[in-house]
Protein backbone atom coordinates (compact mmCIF):
# COMPACT_ATOMS: atom_id res chain seq x y z
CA UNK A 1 7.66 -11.52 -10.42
CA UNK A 2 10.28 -14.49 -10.98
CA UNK A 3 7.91 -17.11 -10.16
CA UNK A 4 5.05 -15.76 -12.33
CA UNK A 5 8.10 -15.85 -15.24
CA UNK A 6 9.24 -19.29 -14.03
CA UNK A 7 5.34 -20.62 -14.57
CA UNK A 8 4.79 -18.54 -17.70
CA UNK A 9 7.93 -19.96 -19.16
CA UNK A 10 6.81 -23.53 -17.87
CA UNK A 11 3.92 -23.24 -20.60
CA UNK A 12 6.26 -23.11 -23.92
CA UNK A 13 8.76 -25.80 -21.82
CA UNK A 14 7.09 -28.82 -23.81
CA UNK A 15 7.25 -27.09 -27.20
CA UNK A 16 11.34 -27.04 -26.61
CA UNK A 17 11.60 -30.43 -25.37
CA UNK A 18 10.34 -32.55 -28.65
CA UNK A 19 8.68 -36.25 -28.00
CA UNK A 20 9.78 -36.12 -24.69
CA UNK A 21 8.39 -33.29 -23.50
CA UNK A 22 6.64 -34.46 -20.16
CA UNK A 23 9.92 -35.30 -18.95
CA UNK A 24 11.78 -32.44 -19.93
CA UNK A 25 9.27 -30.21 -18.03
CA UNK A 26 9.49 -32.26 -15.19
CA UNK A 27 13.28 -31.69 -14.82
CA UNK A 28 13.09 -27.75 -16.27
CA UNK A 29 11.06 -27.04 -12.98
CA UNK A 30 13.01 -29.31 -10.65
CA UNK A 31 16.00 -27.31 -11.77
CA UNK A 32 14.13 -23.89 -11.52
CA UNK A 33 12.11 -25.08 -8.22
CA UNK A 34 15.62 -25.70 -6.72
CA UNK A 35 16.73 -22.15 -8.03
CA UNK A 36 14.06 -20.39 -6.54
CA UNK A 37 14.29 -22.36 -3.37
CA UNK A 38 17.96 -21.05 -3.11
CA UNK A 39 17.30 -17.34 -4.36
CA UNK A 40 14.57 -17.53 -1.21
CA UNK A 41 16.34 -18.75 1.54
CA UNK A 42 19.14 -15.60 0.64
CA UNK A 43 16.37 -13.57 0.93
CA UNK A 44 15.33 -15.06 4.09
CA UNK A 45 19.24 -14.64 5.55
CA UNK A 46 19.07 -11.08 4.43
CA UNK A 47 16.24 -10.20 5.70
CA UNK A 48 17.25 -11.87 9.07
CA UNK A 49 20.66 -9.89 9.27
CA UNK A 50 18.08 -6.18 8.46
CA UNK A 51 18.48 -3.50 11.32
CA UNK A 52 15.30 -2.66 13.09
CA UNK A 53 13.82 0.51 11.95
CA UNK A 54 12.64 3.84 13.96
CA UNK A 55 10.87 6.88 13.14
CA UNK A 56 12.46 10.04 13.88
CA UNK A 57 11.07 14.14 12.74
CA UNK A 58 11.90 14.75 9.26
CA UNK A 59 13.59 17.42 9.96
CA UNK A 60 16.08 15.71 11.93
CA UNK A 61 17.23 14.12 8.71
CA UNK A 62 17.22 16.84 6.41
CA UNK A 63 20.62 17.36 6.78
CA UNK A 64 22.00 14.17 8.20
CA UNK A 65 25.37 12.89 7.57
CA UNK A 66 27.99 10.36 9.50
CA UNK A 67 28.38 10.96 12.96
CA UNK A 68 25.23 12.43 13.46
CA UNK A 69 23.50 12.22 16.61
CA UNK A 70 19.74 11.30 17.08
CA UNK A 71 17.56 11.30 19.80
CA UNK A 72 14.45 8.86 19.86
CA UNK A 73 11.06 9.97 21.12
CA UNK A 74 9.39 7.65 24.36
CA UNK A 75 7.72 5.46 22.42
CA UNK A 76 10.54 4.46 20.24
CA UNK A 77 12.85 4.30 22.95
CA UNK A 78 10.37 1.69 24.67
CA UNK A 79 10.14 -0.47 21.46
CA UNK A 80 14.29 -0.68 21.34
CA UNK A 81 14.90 -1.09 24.57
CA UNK A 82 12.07 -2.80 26.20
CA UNK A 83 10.74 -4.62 23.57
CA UNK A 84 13.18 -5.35 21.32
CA UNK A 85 15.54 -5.02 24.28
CA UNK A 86 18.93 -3.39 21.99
CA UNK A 87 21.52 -2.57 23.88
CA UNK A 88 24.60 0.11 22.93
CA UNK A 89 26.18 -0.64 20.40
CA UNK A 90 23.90 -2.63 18.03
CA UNK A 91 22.86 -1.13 14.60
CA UNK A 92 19.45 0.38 13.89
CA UNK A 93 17.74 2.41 10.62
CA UNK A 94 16.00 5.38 11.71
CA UNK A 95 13.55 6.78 8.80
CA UNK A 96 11.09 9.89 8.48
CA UNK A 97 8.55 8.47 6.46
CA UNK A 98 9.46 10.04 3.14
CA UNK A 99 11.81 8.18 1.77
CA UNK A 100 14.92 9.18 4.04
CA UNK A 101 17.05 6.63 5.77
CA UNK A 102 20.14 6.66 7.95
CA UNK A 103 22.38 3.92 9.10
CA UNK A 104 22.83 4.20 12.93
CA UNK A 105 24.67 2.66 16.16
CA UNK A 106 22.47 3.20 19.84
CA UNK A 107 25.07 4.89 21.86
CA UNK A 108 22.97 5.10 25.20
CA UNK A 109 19.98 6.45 26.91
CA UNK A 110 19.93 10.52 27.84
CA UNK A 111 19.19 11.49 31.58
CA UNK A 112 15.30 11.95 30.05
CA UNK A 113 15.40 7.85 29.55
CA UNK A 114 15.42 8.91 25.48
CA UNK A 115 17.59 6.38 23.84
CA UNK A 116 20.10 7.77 21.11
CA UNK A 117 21.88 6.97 18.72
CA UNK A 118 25.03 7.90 16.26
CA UNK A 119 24.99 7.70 12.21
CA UNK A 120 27.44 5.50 10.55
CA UNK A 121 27.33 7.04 7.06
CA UNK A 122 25.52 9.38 5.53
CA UNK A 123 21.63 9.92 4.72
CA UNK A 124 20.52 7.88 1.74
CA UNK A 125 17.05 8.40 -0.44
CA UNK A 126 14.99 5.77 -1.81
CA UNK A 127 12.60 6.76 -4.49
CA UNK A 128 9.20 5.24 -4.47
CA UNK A 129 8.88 2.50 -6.93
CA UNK A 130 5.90 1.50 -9.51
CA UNK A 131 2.51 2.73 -9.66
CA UNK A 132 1.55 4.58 -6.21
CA UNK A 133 -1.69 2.75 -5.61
CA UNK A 134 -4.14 4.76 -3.90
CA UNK A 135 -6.94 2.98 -2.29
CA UNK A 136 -10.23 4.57 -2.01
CA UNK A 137 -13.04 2.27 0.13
CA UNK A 138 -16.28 3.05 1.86
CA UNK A 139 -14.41 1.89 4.79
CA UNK A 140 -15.70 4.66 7.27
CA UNK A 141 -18.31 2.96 8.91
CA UNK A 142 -17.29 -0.53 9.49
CA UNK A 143 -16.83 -1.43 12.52
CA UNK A 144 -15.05 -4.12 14.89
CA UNK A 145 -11.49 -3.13 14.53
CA UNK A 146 -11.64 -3.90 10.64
CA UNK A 147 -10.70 -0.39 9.54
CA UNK A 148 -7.81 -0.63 11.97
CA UNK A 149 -6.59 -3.94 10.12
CA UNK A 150 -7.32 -2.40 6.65
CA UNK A 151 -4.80 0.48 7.31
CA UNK A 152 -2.11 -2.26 8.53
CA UNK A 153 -2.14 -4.33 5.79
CA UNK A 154 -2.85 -1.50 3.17
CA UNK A 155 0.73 -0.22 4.68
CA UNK A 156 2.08 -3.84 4.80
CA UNK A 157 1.25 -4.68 0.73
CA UNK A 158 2.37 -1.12 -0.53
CA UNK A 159 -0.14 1.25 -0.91
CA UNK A 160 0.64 5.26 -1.42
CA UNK A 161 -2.30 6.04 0.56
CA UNK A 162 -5.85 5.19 2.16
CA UNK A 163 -8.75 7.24 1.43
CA UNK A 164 -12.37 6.81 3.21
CA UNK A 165 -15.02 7.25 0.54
CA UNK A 166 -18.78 8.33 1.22
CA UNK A 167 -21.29 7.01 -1.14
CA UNK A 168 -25.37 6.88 -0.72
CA UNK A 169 -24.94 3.31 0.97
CA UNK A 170 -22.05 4.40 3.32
CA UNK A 171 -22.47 8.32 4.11
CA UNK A 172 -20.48 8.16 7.45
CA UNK A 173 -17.04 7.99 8.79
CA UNK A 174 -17.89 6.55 12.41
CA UNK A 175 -20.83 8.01 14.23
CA UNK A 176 -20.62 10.81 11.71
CA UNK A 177 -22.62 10.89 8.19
CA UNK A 178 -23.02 13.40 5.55
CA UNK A 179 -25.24 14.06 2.71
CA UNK A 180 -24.19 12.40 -0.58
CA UNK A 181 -25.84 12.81 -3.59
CA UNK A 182 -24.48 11.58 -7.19
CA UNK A 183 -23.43 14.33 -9.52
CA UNK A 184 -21.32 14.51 -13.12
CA UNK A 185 -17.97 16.03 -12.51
CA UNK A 186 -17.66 19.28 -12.25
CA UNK A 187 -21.11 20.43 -10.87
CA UNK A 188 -20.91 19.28 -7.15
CA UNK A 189 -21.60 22.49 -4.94
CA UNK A 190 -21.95 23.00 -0.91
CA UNK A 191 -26.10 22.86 -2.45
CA UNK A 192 -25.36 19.42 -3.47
CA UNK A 193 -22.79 17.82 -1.15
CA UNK A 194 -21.88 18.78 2.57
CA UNK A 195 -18.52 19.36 2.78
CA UNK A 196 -17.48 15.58 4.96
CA UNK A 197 -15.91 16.29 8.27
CA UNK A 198 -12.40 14.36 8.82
CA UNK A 199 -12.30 11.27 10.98
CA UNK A 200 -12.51 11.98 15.13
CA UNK A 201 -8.97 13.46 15.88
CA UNK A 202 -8.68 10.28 18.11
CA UNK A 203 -9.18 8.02 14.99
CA UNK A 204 -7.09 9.94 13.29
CA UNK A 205 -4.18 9.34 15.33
CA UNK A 206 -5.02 6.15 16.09
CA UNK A 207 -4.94 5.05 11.99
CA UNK A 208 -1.47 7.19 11.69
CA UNK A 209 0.54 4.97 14.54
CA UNK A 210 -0.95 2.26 13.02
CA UNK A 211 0.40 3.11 10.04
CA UNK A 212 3.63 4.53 11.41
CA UNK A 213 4.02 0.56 12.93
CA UNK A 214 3.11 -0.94 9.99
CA UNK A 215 5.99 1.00 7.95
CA UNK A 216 8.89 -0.08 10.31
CA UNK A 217 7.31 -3.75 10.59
CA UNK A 218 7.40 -3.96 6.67
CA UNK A 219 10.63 -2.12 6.29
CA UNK A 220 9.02 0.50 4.04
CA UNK A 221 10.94 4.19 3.45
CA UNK A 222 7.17 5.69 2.82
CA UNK A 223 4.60 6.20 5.30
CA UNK A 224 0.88 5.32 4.06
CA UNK A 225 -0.57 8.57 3.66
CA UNK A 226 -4.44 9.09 4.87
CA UNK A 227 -6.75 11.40 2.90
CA UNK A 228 -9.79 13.17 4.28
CA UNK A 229 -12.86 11.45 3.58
CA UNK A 230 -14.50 12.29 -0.40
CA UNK A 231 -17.47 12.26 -1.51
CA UNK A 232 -18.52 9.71 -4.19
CA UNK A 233 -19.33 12.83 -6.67
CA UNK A 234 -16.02 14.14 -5.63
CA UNK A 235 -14.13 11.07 -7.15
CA UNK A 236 -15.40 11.19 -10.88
CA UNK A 237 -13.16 13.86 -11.05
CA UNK A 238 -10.29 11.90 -9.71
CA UNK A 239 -10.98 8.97 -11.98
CA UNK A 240 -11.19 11.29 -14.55
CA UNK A 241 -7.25 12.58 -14.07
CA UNK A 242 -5.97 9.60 -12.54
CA UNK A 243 -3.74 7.49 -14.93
CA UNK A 244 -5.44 4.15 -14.24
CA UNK A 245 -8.71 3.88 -12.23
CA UNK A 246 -9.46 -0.06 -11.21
CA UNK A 247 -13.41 0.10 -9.87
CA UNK A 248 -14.36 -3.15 -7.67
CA UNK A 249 -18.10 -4.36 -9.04
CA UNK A 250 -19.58 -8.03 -8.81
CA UNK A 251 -20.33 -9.69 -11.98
CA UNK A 252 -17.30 -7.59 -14.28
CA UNK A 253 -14.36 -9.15 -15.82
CA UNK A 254 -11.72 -10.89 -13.36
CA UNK A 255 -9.20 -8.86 -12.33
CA UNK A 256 -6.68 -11.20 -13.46
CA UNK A 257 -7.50 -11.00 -17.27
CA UNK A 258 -7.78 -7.03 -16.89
CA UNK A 259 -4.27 -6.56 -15.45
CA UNK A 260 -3.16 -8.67 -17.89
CA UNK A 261 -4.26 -6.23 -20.66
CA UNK A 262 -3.03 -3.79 -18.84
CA UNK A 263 0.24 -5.25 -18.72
CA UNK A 264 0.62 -6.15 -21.80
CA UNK A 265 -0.62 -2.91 -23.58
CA UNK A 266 2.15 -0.42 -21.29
CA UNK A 267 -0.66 0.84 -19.57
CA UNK A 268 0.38 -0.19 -15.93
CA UNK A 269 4.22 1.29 -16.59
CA UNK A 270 2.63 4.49 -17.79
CA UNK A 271 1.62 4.26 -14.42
CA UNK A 272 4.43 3.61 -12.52
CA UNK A 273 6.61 6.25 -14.51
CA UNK A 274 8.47 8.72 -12.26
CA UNK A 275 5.96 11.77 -11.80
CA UNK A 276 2.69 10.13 -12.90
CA UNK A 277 -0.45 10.72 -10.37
CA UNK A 278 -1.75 8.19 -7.90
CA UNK A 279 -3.19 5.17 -9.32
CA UNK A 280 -6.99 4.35 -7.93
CA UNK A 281 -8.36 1.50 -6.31
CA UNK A 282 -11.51 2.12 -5.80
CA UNK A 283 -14.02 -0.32 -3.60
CA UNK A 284 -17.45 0.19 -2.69
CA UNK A 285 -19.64 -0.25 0.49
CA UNK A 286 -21.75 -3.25 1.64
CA UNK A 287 -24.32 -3.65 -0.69
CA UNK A 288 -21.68 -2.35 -3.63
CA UNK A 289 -22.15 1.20 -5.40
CA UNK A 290 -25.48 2.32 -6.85
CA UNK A 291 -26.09 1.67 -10.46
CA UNK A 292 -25.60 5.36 -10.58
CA UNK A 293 -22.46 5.57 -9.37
CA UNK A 294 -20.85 2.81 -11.03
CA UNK A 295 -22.20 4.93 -14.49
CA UNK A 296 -20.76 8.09 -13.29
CA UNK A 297 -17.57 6.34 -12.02
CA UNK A 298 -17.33 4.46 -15.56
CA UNK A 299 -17.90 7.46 -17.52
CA UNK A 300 -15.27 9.44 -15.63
CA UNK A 301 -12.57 6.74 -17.06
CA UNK A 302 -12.95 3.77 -14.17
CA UNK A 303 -12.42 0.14 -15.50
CA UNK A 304 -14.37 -2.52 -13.91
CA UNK A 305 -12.71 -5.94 -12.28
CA UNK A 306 -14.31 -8.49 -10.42
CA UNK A 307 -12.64 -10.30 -7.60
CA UNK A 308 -14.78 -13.35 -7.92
CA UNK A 309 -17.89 -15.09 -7.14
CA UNK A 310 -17.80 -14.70 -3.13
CA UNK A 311 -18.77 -11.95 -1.26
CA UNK A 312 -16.54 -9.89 0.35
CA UNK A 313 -16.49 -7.46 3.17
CA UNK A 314 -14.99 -4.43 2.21
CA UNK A 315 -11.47 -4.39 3.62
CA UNK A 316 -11.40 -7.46 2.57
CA UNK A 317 -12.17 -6.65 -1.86
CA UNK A 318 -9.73 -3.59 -1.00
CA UNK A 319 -6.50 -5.75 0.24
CA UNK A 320 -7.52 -8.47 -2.69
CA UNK A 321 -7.52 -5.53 -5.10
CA UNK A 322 -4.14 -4.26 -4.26
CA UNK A 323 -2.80 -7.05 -3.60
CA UNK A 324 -3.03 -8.30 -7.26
CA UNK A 325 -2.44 -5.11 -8.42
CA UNK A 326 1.11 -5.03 -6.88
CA UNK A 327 1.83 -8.04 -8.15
CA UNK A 328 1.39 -7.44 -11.71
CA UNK A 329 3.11 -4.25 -11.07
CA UNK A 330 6.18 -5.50 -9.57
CA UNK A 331 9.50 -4.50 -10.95
């Protein structure tokens, strides 16, 4: 967000500067390059001096204060001690993945080879902050490990959650498909739509420690939530009662100029007020929605952005869609 002010104030730099404009610009942004270059490298020391982070049961930290004692499971104890190799006395965050973090020291290992640790002060909360994107991609049936990397870096940019969608082109989540057909909201029945089945349990899990790593790698207090798979006649409804609905389609208007609207007209802080619903990012299968859909989705209240003139795969349009989307929304 500072360098998108930096460059916007850049543009009315020449205006200021008279007859000499060109090389009043040129030192305005050598001054405000070296700024920024400053202002990053104290993030960069920060971030270097950050305590590792650790899951532990939310229920462990309901009622956490200094001098607590926690206990980490085996895996965590193998990342701190194996592979980040900490030793007693160094200082680690432990988290439960709703916004709950605790400040603690590793004391030692128990006679079960658990590592543990001790709180130095007291539980803190951090409240979620802007717009909680929720992205919604046909992203079932690809294959290759992709879906696997879409979850990571869905975690790493932000995202409140990660929900498979089932349309006519993409009916399946794996090996397992379903019958889709299109419908207005409201009239879907078990006549018209199977009810999807979730994701194989061993999916499942394996998109939740995915997740789980991604959150401590980022530094994140939220885990990435995962939503059973919905049905493409399911979501005009959610579009419909969702505060902001962005729907991925070649050939509509950049996504750029949109969020700029947006922006501008209050519509993306309406968004990110305390309370609202999940915002929707919404991104089709190969081959892009129906005709159909697209109608149904833009009648429901879905605005239409286009990423550009390439094609992309779909985990690929889904990260390029939240990723400008967090950006604009940045506080």
């Amino acid at each position: 967000m500072q360098l998108r002010n930096v460059l916007r104030a850049a543009e009315l730099a020449p205006g200021l500067c008279g007859f000499r404009s060109s090389a009043c610009r040129l030192r305005w942004l050598a001054r405000s390059s070296a700024s920024l270059v400053q202002g990053v490298q104290e993030a960069q020391k920060q971030a270097a001096q950050r305590a590792p982070r650790f899951y532990v049961d939310p229920a462990v930290l309901r009622s956490a204060a200094a001098g607590a004692v926690f206990q980490l499971d085996a895996l965590e104890t193998h990342h701190a001690l194996r592979v980040l190799r900490l030793r007693e006395g160094d200082r680690l965050e432990v988290c439960d993945g709703r916004g709950s973090l605790v400040a603690v020291e590793l004391r030692g290992v128990t006679h079960k080879k658990r590592a543990y640790a001790e709180a130095v002060e007291g539980m803190r909360q951090v409240a979620w902050q802007g717009p909680r994107w929720e992205v919604v991609a046909a992203c079932g049936a690809i294959k290759g490990g992709r879906a696997d990397w879409l979850v990571e870096k869905c975690t790493e940019l932000g995202a409140w959650s990660l929900c498979p969608l089932l349309t006519v082109r993409s009916p399946g989540i794996g090996r397992r498909s379903v019958r889709v057909r299109l419908g207005e909201p409201g009239d879907a029945s078990e006549e018209d739509i199977d009810e999807p089945e979730r994701p194989a349990a061993g999916r499942e899990a394996r998109w939740e420690r995915i997740a789980q790593s991604a959150v401590k790698q980022s530094l994140r207090a939220h885990a990435l939530r995962i939503s059973a798979p919905m049905p493409v006649a399911g979501l005009a409804q959610r579009v419909a009662a969702a505060p902001l609905a962005l729907v991925a389609a070649a050939g509509a208007p950049p996504v750029r100029g949109v969020l700029a609207g947006l922006e501008a007209s209050g519509v993306l802080a309406a968004a990110g007020a305390p309370g609202a619903d999940p915002a929707l990012l919404l991104v089709g299968p190969e081959g892009d929605f129906t005709p159909e859909e697209l109608a149904a989705l833009v009648d429901a209240g879905g605005t239409l952005v286009g990423l550009g003139e390439r094609r992309l795969r779909v985990e690929t349009a889904a990260l390029a869609l939240l990723a400008a989307a967090t950006l604009f929304s940045e506080t």
